[in-house]
C-alpha atoms as a PDB file:
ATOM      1  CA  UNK A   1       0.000   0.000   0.000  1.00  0.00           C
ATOM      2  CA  UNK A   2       1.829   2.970  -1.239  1.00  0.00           C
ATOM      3  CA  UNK A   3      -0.355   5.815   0.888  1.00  0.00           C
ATOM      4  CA  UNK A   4       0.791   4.206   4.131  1.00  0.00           C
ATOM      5  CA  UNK A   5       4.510   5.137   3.065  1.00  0.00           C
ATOM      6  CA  UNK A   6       6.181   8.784   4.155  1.00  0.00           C
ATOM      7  CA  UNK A   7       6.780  11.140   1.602  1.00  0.00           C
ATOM      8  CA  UNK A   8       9.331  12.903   1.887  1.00  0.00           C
ATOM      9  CA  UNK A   9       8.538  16.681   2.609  1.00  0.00           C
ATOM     10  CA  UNK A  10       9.372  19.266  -0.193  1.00  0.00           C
ATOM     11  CA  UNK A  11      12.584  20.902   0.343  1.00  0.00           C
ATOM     12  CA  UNK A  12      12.305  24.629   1.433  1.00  0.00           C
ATOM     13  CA  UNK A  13      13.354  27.711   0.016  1.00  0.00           C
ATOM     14  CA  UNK A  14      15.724  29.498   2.142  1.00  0.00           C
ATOM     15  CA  UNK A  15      14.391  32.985   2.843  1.00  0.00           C
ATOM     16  CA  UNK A  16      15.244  35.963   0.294  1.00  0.00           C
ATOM     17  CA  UNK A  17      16.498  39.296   1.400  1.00  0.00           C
ATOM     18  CA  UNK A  18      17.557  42.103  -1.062  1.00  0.00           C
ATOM     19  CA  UNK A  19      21.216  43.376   0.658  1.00  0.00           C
ATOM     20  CA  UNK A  20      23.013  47.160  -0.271  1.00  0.00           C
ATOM     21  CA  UNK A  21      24.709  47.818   3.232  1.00  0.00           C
ATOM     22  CA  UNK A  22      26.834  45.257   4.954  1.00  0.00           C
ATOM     23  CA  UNK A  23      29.114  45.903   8.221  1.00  0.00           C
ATOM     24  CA  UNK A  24      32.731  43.859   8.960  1.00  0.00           C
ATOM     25  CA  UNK A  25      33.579  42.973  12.175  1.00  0.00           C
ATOM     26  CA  UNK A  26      37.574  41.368  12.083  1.00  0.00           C
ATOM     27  CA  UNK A  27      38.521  39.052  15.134  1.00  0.00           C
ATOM     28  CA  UNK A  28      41.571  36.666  15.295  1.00  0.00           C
ATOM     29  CA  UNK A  29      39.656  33.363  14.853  1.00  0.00           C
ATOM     30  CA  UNK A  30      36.005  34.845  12.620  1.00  0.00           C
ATOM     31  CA  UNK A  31      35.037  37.252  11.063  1.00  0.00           C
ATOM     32  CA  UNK A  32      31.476  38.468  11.194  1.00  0.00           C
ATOM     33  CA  UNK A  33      29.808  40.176   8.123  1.00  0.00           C
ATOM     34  CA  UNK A  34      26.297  41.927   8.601  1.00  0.00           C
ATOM     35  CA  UNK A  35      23.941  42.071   5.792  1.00  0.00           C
ATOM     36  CA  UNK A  36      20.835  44.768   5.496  1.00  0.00           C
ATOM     37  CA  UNK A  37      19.234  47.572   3.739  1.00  0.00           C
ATOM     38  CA  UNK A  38      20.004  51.164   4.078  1.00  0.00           C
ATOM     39  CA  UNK A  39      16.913  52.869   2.953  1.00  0.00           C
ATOM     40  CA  UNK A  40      16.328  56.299   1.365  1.00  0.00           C
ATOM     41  CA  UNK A  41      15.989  59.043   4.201  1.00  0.00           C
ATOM     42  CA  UNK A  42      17.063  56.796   6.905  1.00  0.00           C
ATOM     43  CA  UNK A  43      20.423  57.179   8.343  1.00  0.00           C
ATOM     44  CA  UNK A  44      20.513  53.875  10.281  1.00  0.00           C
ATOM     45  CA  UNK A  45      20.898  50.720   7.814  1.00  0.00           C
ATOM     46  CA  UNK A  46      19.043  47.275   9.199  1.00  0.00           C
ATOM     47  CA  UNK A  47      20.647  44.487   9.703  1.00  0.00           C
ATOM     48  CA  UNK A  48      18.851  41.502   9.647  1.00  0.00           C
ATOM     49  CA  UNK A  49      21.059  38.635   8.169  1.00  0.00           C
ATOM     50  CA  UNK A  50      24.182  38.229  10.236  1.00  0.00           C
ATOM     51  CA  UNK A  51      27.183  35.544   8.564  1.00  0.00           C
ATOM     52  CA  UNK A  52      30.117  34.548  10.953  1.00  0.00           C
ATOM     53  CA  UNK A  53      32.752  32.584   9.289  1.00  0.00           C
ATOM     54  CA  UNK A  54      36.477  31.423   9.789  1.00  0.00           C
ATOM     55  CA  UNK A  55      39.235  33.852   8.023  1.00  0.00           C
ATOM     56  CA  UNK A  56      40.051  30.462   5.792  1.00  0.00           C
ATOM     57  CA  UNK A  57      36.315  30.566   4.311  1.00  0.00           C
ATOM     58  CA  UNK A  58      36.449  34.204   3.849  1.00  0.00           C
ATOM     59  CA  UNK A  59      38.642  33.866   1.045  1.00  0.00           C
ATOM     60  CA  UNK A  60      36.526  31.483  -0.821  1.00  0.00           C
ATOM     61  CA  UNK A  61      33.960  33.909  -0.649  1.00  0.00           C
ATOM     62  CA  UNK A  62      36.363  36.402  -1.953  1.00  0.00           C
ATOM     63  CA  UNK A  63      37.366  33.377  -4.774  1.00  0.00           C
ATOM     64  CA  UNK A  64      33.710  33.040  -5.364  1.00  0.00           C
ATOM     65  CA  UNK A  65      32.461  36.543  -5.176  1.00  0.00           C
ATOM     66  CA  UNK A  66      35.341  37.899  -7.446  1.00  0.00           C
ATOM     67  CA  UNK A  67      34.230  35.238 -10.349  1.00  0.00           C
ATOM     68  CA  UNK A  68      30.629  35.891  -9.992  1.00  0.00           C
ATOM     69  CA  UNK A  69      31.468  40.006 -10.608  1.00  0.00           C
ATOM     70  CA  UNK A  70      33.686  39.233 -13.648  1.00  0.00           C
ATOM     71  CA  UNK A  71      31.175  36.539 -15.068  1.00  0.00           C
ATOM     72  CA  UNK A  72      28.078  39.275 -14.518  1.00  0.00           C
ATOM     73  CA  UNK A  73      30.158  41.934 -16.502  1.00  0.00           C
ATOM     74  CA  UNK A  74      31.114  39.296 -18.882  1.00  0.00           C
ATOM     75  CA  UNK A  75      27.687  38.825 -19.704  1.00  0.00           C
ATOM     76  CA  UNK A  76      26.124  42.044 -18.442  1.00  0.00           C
ATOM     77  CA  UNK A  77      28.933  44.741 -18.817  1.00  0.00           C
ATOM     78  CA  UNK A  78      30.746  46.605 -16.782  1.00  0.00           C
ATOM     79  CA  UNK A  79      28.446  47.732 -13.501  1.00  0.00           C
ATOM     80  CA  UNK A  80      28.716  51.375 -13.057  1.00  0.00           C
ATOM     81  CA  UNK A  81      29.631  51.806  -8.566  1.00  0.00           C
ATOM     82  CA  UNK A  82      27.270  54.358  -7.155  1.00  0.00           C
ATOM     83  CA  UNK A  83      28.410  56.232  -4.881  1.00  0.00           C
ATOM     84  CA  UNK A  84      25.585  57.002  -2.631  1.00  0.00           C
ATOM     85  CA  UNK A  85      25.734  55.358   0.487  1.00  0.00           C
ATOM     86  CA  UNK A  86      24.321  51.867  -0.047  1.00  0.00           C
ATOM     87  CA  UNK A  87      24.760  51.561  -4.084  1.00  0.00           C
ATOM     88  CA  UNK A  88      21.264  53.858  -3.800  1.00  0.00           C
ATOM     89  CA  UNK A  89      20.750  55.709  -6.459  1.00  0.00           C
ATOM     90  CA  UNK A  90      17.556  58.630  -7.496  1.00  0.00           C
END
């Protein structure tokens, strides 16, 4: 009887949050990046999404990070760095 076997439950999406301010925090043994949004008028960015990794990791993010810029402008072009506080433009 195949209903009286468990199914296996659908894998979940892990949540979504759009990023433009982040904040480092540098110790000897992690390192601690803070994600959020700094939103137009407001001063004080939110950080909701907070990442502590080892110093080792951190550079394959770097690796990672670097290829995923130069394959974007690859396909993309060249992104243009805004320089209001947050990559905020208008």
């Amino acid at each position: 009887m195949e209903d009286d076997v468990p199914r296996a439950a659908a894998p979940q999406q892990p949540a979504r949050r759009y990023v433009n301010h982040m904040e480092l925090l540098v110790a000897l043994s992690d390192i601690r990046i803070d994600f959020g949004q700094l939103q137009p008028g407001n001063a004080v960015p939110q950080h909701p999404v907070q990442l502590v990794t080892s110093p080792d990791f951190l550079l394959t993010m770097q690796r990672e990070i670097v290829g995923a810029v130069d394959r974007y402008q690859r396909r993309f072009g060249t992104i243009v760095h805004s320089t209001a506080p947050g990559g905020l433009s208008g």
